[in-house]
Protein backbone atom coordinates (compact mmCIF):
# COMPACT_ATOMS: atom_id res chain seq x y z
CA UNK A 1 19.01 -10.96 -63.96
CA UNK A 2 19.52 -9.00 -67.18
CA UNK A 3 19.38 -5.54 -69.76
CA UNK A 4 20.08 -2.74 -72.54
CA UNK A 5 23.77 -2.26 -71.76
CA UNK A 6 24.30 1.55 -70.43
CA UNK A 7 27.49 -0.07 -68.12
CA UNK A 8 30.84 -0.22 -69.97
CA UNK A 9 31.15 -3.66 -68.93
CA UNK A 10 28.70 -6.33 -70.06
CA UNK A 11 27.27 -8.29 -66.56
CA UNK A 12 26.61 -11.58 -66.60
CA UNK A 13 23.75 -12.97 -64.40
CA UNK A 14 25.54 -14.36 -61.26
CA UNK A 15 26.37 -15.14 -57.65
CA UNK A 16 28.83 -16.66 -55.89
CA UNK A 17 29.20 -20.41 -55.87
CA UNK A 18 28.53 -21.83 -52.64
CA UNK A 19 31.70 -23.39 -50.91
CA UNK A 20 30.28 -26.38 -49.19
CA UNK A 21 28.96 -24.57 -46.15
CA UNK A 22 29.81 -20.70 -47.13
CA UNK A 23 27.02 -18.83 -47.80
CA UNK A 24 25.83 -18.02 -51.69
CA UNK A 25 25.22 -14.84 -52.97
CA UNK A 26 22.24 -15.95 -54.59
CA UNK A 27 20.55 -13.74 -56.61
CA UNK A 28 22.88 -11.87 -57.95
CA UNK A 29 22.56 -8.97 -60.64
CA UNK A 30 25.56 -10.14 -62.84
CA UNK A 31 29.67 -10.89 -62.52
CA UNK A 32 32.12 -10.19 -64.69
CA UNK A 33 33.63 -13.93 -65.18
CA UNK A 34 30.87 -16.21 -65.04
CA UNK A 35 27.34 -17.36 -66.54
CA UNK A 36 24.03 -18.37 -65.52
CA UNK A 37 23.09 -20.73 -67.91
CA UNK A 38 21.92 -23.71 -66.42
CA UNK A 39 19.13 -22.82 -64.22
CA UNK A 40 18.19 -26.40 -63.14
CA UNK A 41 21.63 -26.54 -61.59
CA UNK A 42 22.33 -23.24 -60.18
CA UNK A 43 18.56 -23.78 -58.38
CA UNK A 44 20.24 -26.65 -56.05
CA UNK A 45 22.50 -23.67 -54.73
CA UNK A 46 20.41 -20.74 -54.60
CA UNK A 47 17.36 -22.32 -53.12
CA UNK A 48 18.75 -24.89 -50.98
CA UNK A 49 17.05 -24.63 -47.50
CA UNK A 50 20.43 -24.21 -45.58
CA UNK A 51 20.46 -20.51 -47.20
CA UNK A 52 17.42 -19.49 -44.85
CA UNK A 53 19.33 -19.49 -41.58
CA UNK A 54 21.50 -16.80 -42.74
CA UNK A 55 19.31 -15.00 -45.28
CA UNK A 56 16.38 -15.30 -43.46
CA UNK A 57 13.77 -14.29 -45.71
CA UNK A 58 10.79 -14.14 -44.03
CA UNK A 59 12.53 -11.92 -41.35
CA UNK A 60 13.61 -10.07 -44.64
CA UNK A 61 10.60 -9.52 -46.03
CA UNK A 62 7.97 -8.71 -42.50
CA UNK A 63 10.82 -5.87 -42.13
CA UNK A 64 9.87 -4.46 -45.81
CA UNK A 65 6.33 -4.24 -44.37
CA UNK A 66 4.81 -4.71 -47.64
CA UNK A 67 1.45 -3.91 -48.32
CA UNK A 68 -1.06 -6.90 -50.01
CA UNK A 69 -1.01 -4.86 -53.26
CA UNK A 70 2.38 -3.53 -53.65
CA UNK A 71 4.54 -3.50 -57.05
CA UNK A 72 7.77 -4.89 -56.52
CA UNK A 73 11.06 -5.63 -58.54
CA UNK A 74 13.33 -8.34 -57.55
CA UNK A 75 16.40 -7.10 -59.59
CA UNK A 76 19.02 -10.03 -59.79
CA UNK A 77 16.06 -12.09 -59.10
CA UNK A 78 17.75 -15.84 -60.01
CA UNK A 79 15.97 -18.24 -59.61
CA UNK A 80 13.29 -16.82 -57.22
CA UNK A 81 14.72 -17.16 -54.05
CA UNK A 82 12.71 -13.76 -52.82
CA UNK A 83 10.30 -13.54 -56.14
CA UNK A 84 8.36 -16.41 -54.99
CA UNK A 85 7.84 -15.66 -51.59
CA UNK A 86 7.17 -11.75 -52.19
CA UNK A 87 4.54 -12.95 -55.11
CA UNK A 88 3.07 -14.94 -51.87
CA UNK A 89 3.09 -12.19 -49.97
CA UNK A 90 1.21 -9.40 -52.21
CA UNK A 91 -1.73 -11.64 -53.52
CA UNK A 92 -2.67 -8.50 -55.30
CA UNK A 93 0.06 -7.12 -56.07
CA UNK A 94 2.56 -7.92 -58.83
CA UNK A 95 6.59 -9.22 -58.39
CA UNK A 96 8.87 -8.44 -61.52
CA UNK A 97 11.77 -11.10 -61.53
CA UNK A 98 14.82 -9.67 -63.38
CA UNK A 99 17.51 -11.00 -64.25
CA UNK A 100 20.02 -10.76 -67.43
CA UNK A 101 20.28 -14.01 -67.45
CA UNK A 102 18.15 -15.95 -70.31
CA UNK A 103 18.23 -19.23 -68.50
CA UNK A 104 17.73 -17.68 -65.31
CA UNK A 105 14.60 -15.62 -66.76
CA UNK A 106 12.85 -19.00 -68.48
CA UNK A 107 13.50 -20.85 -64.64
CA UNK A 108 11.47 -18.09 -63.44
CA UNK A 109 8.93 -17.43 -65.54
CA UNK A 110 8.23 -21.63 -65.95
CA UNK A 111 8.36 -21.80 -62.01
CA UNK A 112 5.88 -19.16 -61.69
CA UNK A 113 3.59 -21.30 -63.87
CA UNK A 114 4.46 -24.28 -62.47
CA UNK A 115 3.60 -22.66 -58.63
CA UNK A 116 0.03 -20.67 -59.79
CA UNK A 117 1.87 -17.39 -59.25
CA UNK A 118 0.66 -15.27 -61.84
CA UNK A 119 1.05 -12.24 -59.68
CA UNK A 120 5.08 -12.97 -60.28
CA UNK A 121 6.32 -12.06 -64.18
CA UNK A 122 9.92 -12.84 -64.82
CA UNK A 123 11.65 -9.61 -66.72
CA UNK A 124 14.95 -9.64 -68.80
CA UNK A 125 16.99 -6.91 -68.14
CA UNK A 126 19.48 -5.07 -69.36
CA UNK A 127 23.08 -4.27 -67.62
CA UNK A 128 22.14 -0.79 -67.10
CA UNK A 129 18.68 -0.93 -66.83
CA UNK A 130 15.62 -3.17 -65.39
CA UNK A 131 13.54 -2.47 -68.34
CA UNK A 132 10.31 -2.53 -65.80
CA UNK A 133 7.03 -2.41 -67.41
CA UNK A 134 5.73 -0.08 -64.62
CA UNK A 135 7.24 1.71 -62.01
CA UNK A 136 7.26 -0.01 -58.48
CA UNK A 137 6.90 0.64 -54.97
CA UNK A 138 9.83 -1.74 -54.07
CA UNK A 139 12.79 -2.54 -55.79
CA UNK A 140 14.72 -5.43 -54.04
CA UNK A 141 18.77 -5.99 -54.48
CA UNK A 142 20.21 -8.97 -52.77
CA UNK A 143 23.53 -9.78 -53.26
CA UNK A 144 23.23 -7.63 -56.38
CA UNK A 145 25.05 -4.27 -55.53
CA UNK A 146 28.54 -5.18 -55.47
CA UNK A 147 28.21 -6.53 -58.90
CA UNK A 148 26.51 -3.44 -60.53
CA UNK A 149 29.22 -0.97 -62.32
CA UNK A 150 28.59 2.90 -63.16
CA UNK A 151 26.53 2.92 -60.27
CA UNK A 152 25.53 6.63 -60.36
CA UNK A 153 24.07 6.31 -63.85
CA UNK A 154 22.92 3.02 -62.47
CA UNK A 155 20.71 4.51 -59.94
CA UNK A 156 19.73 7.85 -61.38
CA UNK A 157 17.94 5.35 -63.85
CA UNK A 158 16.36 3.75 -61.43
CA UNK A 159 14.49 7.30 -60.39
CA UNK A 160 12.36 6.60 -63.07
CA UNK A 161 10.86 3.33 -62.01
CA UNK A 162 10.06 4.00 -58.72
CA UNK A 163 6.47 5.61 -58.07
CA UNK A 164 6.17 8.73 -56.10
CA UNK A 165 7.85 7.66 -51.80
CA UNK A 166 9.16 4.24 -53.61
CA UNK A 167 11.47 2.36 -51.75
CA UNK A 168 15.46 0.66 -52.63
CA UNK A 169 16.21 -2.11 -50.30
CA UNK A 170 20.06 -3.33 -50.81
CA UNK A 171 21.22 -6.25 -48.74
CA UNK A 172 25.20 -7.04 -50.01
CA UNK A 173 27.93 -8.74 -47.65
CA UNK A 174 29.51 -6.86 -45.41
CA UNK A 175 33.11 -5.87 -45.11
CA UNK A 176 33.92 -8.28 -42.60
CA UNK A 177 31.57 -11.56 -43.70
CA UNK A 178 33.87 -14.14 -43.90
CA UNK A 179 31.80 -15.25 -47.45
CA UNK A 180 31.03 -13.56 -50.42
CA UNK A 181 32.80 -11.94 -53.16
CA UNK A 182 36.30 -10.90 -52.68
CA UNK A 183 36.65 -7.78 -50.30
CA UNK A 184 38.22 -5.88 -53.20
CA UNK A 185 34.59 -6.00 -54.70
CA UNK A 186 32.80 -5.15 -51.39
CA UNK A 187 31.75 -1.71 -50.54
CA UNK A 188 30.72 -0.23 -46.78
CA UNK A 189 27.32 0.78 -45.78
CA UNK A 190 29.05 3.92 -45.24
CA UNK A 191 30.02 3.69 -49.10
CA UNK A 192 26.64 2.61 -50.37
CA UNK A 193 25.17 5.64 -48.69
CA UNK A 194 27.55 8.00 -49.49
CA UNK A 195 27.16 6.99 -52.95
CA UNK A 196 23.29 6.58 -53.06
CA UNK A 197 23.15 10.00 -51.46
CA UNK A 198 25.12 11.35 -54.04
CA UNK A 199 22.20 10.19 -56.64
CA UNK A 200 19.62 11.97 -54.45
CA UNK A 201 18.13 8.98 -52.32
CA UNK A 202 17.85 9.38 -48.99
CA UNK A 203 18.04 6.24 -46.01
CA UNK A 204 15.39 6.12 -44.13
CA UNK A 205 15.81 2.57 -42.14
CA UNK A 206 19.00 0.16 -41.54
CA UNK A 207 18.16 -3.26 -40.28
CA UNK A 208 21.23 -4.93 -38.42
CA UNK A 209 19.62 -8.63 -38.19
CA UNK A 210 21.20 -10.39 -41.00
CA UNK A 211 24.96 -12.28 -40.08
CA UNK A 212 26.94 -11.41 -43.32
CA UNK A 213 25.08 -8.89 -44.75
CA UNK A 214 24.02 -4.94 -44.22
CA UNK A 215 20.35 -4.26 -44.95
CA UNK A 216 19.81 -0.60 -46.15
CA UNK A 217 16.22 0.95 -47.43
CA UNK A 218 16.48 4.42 -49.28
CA UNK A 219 13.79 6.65 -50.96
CA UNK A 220 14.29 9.36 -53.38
CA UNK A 221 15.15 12.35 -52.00
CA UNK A 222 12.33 15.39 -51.21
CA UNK A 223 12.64 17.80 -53.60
């Protein structure tokens, strides 16, 4: 997860360690105290198996309803937790992987070789900005939100890499999840979409299936 810095703080590619059994937040835009080096590592964490009974990706993903040759960023991508299995599911499509995270960006971009996915391109980004090569249908943001600062500049940025009825998903704990970041860093879905609102994006579907986590998709607002 990484980028050009237009935030006053500089992020650091993260997501909460796991704690034994508590859930990790893993793929994670950036925190303010820790680093991603050490992919190899972190990889144990973020795609251990155990993470799919409360993530549950593939439940995730057939409620995106992608179509086979969508364009999709996975901002605060890791190490490919989603990526891989969205590159699987557009075989014509493409999957950007970003992250501001060097380490995090060479796990990606080797794994994609490694797995014959050469629909999936892993992007450094900047704090402020994805730095997409092209805009997207989809942009992706799992666990990412919470750690994302200046969040109206943020977003209005964001405008520009979407193509015309493109989509934000943002799945972040919830309020009341006993794991994830400390609540002081948590916002409500009632905050997210007050705030996305206020950047002209618009929800159009809430999904309520995930245990510790709120799953909101916006568009850009109609003109």
């Amino acid at each position: 997860m990484i980028r050009a810095s237009l935030f006053p703080t500089f992020f650091i590619a993260l997501s909460y360690a796991l704690l034994s059994t508590a859930p990790v937040a893993a793929q994670s835009h950036q925190t303010h105290q820790h680093s991603f080096g050490g992919a190899e590592q972190w990889a144990q964490e973020f795609d251990d198996p155990k993470r799919d009974a409360w993530q549950k990706p593939h439940e995730v993903i057939q409620a995106l309803a992608l179509k086979p040759d969508a364009v999709i960023a996975d901002i605060g991508s890791g190490t490919g937790y989603f990526s891989v299995r969205l590159a699987h599911m557009v075989p014509k499509g493409r999957v950007y992987g970003v992250d501001i995270e060097p380490d995090m960006v060479k796990y990606l971009a080797e794994r994609a070789k490694r797995e014959g996915l050469k629909n999936l391109i892993a992007v450094t980004g900047a704090p402020g900005d994805p730095l997409l090569p092209e805009k997207v249908d989809l942009i992706l943001m799992v666990d990412t939100y919470h750690h994302i600062e200046d969040r109206d500049r943020y977003f209005r940025t964001l405008h520009d890499s979407l193509k015309p009825g493109g989509r934000i998903a943002i799945i972040d704990f919830r309020m009341d999840s006993p794991d994830g970041p400390p609540k002081s860093a948590r916002s409500t879905s009632d905050g997210i979409k007050a705030e996305l609102n206020r950047v002209d994006y618009t929800l159009i579907q809430e999904h309520a299936f995930l245990p510790n986590q709120y799953f909101l998709i916006f568009e850009q607002a109609k003109k």
